[in-house]
C-alpha atoms as a PDB file:
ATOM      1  CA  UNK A   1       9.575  25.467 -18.531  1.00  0.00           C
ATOM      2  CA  UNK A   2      12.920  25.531 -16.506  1.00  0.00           C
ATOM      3  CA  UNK A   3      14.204  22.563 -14.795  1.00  0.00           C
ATOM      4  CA  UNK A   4      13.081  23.860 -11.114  1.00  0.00           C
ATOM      5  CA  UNK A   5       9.386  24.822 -12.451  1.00  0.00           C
ATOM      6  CA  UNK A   6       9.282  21.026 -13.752  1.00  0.00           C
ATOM      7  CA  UNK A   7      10.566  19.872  -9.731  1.00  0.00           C
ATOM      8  CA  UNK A   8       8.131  22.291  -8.519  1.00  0.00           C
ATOM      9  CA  UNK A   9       5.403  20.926 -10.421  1.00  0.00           C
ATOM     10  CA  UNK A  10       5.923  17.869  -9.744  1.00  0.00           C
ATOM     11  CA  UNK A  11       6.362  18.780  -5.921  1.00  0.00           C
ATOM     12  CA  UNK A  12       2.818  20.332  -6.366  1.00  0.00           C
ATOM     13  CA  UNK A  13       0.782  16.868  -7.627  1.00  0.00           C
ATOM     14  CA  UNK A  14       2.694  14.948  -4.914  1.00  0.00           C
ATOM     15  CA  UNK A  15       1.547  17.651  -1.944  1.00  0.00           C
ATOM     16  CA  UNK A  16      -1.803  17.410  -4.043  1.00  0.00           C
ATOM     17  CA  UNK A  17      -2.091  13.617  -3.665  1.00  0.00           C
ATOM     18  CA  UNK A  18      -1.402  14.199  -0.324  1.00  0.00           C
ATOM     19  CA  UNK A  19      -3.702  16.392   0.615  1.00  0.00           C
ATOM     20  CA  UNK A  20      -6.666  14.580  -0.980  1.00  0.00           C
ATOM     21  CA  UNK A  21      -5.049  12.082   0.709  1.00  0.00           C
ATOM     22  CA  UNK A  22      -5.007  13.137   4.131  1.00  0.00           C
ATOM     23  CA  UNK A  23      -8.884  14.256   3.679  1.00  0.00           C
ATOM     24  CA  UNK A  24     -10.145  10.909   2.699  1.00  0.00           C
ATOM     25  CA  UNK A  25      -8.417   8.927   5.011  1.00  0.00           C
ATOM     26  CA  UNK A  26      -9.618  10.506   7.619  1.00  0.00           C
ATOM     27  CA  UNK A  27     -13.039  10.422   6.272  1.00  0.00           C
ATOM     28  CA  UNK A  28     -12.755   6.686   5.739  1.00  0.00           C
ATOM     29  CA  UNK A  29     -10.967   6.239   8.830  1.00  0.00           C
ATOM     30  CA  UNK A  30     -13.570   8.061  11.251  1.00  0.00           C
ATOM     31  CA  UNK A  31     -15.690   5.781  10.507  1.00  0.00           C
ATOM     32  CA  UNK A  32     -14.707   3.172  12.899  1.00  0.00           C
ATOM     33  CA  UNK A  33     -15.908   2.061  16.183  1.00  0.00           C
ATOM     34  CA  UNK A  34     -14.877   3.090  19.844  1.00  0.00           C
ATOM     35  CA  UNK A  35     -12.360   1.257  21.358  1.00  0.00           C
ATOM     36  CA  UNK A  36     -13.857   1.632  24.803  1.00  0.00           C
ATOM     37  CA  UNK A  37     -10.738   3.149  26.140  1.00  0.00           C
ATOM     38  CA  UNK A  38     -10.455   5.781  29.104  1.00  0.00           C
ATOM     39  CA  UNK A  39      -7.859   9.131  29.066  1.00  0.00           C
ATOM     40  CA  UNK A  40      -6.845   9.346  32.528  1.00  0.00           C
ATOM     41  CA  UNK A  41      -5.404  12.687  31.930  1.00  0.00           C
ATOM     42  CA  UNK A  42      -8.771  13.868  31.358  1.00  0.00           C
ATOM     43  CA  UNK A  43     -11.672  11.371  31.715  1.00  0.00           C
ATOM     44  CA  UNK A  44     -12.643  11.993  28.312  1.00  0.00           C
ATOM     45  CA  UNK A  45     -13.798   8.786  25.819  1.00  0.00           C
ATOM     46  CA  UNK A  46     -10.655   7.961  23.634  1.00  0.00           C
ATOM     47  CA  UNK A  47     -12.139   6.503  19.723  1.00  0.00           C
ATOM     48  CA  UNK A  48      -9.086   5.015  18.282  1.00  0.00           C
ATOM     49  CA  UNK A  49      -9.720   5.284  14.090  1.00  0.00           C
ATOM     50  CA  UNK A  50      -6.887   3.390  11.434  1.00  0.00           C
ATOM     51  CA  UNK A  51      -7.167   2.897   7.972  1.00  0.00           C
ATOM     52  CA  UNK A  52      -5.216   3.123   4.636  1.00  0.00           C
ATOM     53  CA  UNK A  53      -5.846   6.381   2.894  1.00  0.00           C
ATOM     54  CA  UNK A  54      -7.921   6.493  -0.609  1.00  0.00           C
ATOM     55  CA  UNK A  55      -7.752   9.158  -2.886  1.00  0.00           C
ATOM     56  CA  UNK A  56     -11.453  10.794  -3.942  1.00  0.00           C
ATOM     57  CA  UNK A  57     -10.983  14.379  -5.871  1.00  0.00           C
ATOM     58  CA  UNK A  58      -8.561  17.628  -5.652  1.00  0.00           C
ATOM     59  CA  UNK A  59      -8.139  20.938  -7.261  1.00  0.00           C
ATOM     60  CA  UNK A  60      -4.530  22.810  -7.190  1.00  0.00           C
ATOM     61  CA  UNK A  61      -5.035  26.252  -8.113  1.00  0.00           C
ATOM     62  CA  UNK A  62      -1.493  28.287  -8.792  1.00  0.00           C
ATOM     63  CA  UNK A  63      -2.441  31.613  -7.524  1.00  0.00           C
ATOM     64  CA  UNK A  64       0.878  33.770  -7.738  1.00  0.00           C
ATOM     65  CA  UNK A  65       3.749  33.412  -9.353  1.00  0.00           C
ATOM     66  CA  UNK A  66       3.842  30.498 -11.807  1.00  0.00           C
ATOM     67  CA  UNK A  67       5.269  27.240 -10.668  1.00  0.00           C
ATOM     68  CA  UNK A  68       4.965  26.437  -6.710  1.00  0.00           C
ATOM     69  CA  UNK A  69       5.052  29.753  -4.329  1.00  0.00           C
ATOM     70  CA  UNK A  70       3.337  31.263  -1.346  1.00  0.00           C
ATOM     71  CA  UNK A  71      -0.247  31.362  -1.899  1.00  0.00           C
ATOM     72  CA  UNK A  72      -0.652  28.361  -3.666  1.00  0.00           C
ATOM     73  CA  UNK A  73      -3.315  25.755  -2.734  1.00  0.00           C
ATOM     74  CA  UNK A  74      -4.767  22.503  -3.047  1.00  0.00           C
ATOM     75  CA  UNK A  75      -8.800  22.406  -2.190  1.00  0.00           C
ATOM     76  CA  UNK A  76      -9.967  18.755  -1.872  1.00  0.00           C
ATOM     77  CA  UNK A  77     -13.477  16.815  -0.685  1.00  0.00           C
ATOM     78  CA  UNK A  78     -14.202  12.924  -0.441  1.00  0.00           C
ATOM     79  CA  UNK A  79     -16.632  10.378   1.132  1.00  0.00           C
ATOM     80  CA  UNK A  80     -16.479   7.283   3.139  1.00  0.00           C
ATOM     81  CA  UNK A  81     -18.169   4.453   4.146  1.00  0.00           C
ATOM     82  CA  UNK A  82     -17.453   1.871   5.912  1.00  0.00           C
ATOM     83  CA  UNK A  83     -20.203  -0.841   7.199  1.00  0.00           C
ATOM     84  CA  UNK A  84     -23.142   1.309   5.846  1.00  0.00           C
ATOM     85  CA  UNK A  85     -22.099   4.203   7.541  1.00  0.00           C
ATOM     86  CA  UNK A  86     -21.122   7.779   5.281  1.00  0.00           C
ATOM     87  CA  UNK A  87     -19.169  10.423   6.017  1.00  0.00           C
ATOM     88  CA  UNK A  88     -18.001  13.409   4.183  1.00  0.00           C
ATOM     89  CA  UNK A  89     -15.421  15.967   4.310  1.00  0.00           C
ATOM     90  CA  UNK A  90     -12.874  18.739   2.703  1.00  0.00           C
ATOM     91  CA  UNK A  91     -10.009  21.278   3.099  1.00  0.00           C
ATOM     92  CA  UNK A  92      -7.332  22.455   1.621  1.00  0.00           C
ATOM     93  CA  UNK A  93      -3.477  23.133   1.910  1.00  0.00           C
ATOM     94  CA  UNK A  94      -2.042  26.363   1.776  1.00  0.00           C
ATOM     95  CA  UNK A  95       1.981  26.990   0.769  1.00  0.00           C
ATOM     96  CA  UNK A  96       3.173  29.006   3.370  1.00  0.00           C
ATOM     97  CA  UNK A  97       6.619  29.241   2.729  1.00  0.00           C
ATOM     98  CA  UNK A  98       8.753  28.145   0.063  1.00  0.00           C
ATOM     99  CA  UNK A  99      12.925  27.890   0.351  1.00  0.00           C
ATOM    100  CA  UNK A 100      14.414  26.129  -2.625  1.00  0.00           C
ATOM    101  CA  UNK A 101      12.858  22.350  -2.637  1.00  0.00           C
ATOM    102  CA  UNK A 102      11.149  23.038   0.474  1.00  0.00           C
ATOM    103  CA  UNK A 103       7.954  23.689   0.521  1.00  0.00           C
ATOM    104  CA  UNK A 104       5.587  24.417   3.568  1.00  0.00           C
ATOM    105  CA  UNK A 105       1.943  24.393   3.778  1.00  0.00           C
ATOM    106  CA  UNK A 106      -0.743  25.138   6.313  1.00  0.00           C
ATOM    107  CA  UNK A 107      -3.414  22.374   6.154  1.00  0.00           C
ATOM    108  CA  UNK A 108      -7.431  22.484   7.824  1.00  0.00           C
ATOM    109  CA  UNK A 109      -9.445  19.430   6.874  1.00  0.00           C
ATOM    110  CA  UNK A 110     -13.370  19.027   8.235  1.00  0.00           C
ATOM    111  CA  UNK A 111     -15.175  15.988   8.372  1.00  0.00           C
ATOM    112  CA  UNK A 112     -18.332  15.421   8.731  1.00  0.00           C
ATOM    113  CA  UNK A 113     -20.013  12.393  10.839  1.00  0.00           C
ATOM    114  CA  UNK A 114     -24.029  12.079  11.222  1.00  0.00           C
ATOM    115  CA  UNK A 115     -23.360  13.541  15.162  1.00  0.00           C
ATOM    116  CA  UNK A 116     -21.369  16.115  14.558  1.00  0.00           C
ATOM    117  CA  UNK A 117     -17.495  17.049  13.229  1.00  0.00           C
ATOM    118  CA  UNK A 118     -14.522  17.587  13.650  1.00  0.00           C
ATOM    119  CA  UNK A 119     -11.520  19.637  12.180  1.00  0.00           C
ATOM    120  CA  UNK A 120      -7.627  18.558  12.024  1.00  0.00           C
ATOM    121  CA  UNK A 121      -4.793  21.736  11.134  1.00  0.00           C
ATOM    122  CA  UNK A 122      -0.942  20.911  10.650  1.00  0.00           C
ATOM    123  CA  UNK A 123       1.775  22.652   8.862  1.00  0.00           C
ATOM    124  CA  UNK A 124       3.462  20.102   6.894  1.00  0.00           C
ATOM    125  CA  UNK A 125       6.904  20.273   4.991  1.00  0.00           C
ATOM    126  CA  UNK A 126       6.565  18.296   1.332  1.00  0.00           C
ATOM    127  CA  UNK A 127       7.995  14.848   1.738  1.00  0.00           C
ATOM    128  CA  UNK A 128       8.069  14.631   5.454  1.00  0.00           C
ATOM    129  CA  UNK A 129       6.503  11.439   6.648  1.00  0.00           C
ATOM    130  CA  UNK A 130       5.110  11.062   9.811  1.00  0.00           C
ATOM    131  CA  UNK A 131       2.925  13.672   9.728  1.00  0.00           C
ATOM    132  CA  UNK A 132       1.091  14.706  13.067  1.00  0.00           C
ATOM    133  CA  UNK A 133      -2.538  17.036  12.121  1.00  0.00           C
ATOM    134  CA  UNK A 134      -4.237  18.463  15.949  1.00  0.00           C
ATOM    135  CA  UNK A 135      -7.490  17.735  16.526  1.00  0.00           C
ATOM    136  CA  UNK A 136      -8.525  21.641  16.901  1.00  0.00           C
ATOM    137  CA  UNK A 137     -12.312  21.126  17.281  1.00  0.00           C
ATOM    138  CA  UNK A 138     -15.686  19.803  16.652  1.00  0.00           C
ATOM    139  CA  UNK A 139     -19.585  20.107  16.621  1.00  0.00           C
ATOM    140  CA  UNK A 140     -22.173  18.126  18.065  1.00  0.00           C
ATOM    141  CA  UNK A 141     -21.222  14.998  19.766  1.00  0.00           C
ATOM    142  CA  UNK A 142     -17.650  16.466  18.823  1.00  0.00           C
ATOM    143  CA  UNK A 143     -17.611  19.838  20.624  1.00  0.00           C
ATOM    144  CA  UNK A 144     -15.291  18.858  22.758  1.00  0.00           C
ATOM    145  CA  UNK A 145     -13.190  16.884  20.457  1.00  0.00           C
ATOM    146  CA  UNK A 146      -9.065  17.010  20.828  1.00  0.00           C
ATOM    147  CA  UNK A 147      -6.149  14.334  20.215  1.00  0.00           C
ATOM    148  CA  UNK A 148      -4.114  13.735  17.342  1.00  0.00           C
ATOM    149  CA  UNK A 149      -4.242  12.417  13.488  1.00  0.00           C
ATOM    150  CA  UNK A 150      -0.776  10.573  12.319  1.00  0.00           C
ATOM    151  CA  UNK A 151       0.026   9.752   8.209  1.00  0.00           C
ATOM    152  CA  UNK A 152       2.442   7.451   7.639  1.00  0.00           C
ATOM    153  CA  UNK A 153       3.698   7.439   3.827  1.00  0.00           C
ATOM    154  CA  UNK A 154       2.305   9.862   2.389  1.00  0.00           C
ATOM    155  CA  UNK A 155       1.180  10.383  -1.415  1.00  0.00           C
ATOM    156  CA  UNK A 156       2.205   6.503  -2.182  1.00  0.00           C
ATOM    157  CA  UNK A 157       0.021   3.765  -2.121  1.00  0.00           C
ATOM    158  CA  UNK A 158       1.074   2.590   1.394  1.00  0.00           C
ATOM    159  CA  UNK A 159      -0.285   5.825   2.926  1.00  0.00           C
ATOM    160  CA  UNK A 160      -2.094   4.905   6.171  1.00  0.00           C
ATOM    161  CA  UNK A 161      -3.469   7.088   9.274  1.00  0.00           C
ATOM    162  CA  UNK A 162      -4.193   6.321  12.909  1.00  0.00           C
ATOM    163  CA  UNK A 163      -6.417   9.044  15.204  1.00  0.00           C
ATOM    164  CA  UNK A 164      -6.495   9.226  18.317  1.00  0.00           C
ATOM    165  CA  UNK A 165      -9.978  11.187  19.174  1.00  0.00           C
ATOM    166  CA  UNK A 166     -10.468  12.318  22.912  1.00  0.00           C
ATOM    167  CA  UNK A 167     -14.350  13.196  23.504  1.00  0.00           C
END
């Protein structure tokens, strides 16, 4: 195996760890309560969510060429709880573009709450911390979900999220 297969291996378990990551996190994280607080852009219920991330399972599946290229993926699912309540989710990351060390992927996560859920997309460049996912949609009580989920640290044992969810 050459020395850049070995990098891009190794690139691949960190965007892996990541990914499964940025899943449970957010599943952990969503459960938290409301902070009561308005948007006045919109009028819309604003549920302010942080938590540290914890890793639950993840699957990388090397689809093309070998080593790291377009096509690749990472398919992950976890659960939450937090005070009694469960939530469960998954998605995957997609390389989208690769350029020497840099790899790009295309990431959709869905999680799903007892009222509903709600799906977060981002592209996100290997290594780049913080990391910004839109809030793209929901169901149920979510169907009108938008707003933003940040990652700070990501695939270390720091790794921590904040969302900002606008019902």
């Amino acid at each position: 195996m050459s020395e850049r297969d070995v990098s891009n291996t190794r690139s691949t378990a960190a965007l892996t760890r990541t990914v499964a990551a940025l899943l449970l996190t957010t599943v952990i994280g969503s459960c938290g309560t409301a902070t009561g607080q308005t948007d006045a852009e919109t009028g819309g219920q604003v549920e302010v969510i942080e938590f540290a991330v914890v890793t639950d399972q993840w699957a990388v599946l090397d689809l093309g060429t070998p080593g790291v290229s377009v096509g690749d993926m990472d398919v992950y699912s976890g659960n939450g709880v937090k005070d009694g309540r469960s939530v469960h989710g998954g998605g995957s990351c997609q390389v989208i573009h690769v350029e020497g060390d840099q790899v790009d992927t295309q990431c959709v996560i869905t999680m799903e709450f007892e009222d509903g859920s709600v799906t977060i997309q981002s592209v996100w460049r290997k290594g780049a911390s913080p990391l910004d996912m839109a809030i793209t949609g929901g169901t149920g009580a979510y169907s009108n979900a938008r707003g933003v989920v940040r990652f700070w640290d990501i695939a270390t044992p720091n790794e921590r999220m904040r969302a900002e969810i606008t019902r």
